[in-house]
Protein backbone atom coordinates (compact mmCIF):
# COMPACT_ATOMS: atom_id res chain seq x y z
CA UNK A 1 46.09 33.72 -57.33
CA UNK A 2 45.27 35.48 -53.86
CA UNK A 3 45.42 39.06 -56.28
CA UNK A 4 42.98 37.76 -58.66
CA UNK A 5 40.47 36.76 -55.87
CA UNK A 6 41.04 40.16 -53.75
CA UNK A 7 39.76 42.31 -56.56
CA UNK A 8 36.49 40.40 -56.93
CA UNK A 9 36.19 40.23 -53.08
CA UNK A 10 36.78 44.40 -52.67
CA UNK A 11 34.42 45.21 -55.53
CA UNK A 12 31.32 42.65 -53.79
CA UNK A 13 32.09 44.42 -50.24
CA UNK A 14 31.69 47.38 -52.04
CA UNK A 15 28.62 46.93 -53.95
CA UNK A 16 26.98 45.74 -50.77
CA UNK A 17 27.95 48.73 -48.73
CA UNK A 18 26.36 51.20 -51.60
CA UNK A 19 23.22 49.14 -51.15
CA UNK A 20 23.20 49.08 -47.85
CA UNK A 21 23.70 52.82 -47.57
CA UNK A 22 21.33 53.87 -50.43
CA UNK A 23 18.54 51.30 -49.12
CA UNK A 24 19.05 52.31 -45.26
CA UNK A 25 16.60 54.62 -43.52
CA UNK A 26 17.92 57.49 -42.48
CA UNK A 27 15.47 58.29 -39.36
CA UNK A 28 14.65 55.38 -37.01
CA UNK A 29 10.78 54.83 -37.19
CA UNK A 30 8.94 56.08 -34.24
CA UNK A 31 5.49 55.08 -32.86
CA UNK A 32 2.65 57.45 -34.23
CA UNK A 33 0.92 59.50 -31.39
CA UNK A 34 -2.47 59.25 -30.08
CA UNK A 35 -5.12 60.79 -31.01
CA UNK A 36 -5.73 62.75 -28.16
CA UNK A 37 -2.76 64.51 -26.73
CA UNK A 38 -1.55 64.15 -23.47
CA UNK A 39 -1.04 66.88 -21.34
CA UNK A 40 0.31 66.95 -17.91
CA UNK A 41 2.04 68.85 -14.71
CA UNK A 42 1.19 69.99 -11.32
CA UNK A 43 -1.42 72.48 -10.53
CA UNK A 44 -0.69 74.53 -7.07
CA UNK A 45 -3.40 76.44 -5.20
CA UNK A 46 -1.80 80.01 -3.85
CA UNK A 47 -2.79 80.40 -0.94
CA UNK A 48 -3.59 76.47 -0.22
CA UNK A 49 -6.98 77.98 2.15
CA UNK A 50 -8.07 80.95 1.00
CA UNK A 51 -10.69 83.38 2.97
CA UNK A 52 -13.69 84.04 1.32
CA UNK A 53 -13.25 87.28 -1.50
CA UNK A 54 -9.50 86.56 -0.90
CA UNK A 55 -7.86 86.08 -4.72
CA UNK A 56 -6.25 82.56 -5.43
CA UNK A 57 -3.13 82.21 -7.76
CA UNK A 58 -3.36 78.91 -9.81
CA UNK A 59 -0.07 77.60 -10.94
CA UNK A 60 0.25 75.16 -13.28
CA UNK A 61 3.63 73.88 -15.04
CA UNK A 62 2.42 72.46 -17.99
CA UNK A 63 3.54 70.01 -20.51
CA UNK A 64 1.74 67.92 -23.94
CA UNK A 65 3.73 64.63 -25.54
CA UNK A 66 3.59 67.72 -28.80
CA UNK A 67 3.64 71.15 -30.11
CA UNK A 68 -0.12 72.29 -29.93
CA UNK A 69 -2.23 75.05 -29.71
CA UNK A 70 -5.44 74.47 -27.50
CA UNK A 71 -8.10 76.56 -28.18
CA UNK A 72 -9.36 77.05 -24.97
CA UNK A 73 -7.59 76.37 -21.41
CA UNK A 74 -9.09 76.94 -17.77
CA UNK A 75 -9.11 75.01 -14.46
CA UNK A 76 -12.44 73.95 -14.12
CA UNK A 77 -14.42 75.10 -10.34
CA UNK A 78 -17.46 73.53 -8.94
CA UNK A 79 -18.62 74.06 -5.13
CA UNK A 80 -20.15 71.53 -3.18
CA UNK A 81 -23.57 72.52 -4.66
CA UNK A 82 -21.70 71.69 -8.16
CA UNK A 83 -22.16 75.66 -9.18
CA UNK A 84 -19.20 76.43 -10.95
CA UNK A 85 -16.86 79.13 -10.16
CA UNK A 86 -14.09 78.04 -13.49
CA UNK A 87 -10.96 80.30 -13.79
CA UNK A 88 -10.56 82.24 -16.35
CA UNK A 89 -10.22 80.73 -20.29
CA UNK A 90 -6.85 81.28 -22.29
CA UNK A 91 -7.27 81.15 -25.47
CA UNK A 92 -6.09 80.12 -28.29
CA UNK A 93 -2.68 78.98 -26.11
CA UNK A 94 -0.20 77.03 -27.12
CA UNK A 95 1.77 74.12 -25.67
CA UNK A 96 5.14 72.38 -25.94
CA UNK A 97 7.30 69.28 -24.60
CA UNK A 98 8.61 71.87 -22.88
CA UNK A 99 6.76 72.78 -19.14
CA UNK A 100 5.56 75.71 -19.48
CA UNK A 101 4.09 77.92 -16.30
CA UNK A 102 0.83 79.48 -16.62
CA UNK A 103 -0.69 81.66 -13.83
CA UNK A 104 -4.75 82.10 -13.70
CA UNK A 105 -6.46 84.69 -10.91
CA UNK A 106 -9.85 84.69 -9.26
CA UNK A 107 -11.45 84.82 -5.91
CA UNK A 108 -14.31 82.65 -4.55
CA UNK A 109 -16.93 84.35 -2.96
CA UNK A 110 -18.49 81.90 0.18
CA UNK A 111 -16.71 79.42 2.13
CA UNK A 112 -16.23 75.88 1.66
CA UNK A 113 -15.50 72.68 -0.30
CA UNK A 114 -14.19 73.23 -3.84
CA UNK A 115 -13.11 70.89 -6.19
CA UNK A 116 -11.21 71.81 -9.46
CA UNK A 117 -9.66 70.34 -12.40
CA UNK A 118 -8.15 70.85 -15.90
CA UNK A 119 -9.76 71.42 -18.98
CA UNK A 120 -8.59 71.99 -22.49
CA UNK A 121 -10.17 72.27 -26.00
CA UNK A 122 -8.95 71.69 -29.33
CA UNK A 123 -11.57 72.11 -31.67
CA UNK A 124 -14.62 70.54 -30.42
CA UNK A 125 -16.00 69.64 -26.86
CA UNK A 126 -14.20 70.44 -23.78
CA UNK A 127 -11.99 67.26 -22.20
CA UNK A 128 -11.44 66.94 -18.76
CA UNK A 129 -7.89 66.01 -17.18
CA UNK A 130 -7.66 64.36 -13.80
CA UNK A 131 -7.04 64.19 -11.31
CA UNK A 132 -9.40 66.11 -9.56
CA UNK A 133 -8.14 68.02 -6.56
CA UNK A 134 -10.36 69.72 -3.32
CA UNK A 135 -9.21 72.89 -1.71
CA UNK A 136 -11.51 74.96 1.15
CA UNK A 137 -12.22 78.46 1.39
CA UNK A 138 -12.79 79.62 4.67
């Protein structure tokens, strides 16, 4: 009698495992993204107080939460005045998960209070990033 009900019991496990596995999802399901992508890292001011004329190094290791190409990148510039003095575009650039450095050159041309920031755009209108950071030129 236990043979006759061991049979029946190996072929139901078995039918429920092949449903299992054939109605199972193979990837788990993962949150969709924004919208808007999120980019981040440091940006670092070489040197930290430059002379006036003097060329400045920005350094920024860069990151986005996905694999995207922005068509334009800079570091925003304004004086005190709010004139801007921007670093030069990339274009066209593209961004991982990954940080990735970039390096942008310029020189200010007068002393004083600057405050910069990032700035990316993907197909329309420029978006900001802060936070905003202040540097002098002396």
């Amino acid at each position: 009698m236990q043979r006759k009900l061991l049979v029946p019991a190996a072929v139901l496990v078995a039918a429920v495992l092949a449903v299992v596995a054939l109605t199972a999802e193979r990837d788990v399901p993962v949150a969709a993204l924004p919208a808007k992508p999120t980019i981040a890292g440091p940006l670092r001011l070489e040197p930290a107080r430059p002379k006036a004329g003097q060329e400045v190094t920005l350094r920024a290791d860069l990151a986005a939460d996905r694999q995207l190409t922005l068509r334009g990148l800079t570091v925003r510039v304004q004086d005190a005045a709010g004139v801007p003095h921007d670093f030069p575009e990339l274009r066209d650039h593209t961004l991982g998960t990954t940080p990735q450095e970039i390096r942008l050159h310029r020189a200010f041309p007068a002393p004083g209070e600057y405050t910069y920031y990032l700035a990316y755009r993907l197909d329309g209108d420029w978006v900001t990033l802060r936070p905003w950071g202040t540097f002098t030129v002396r």
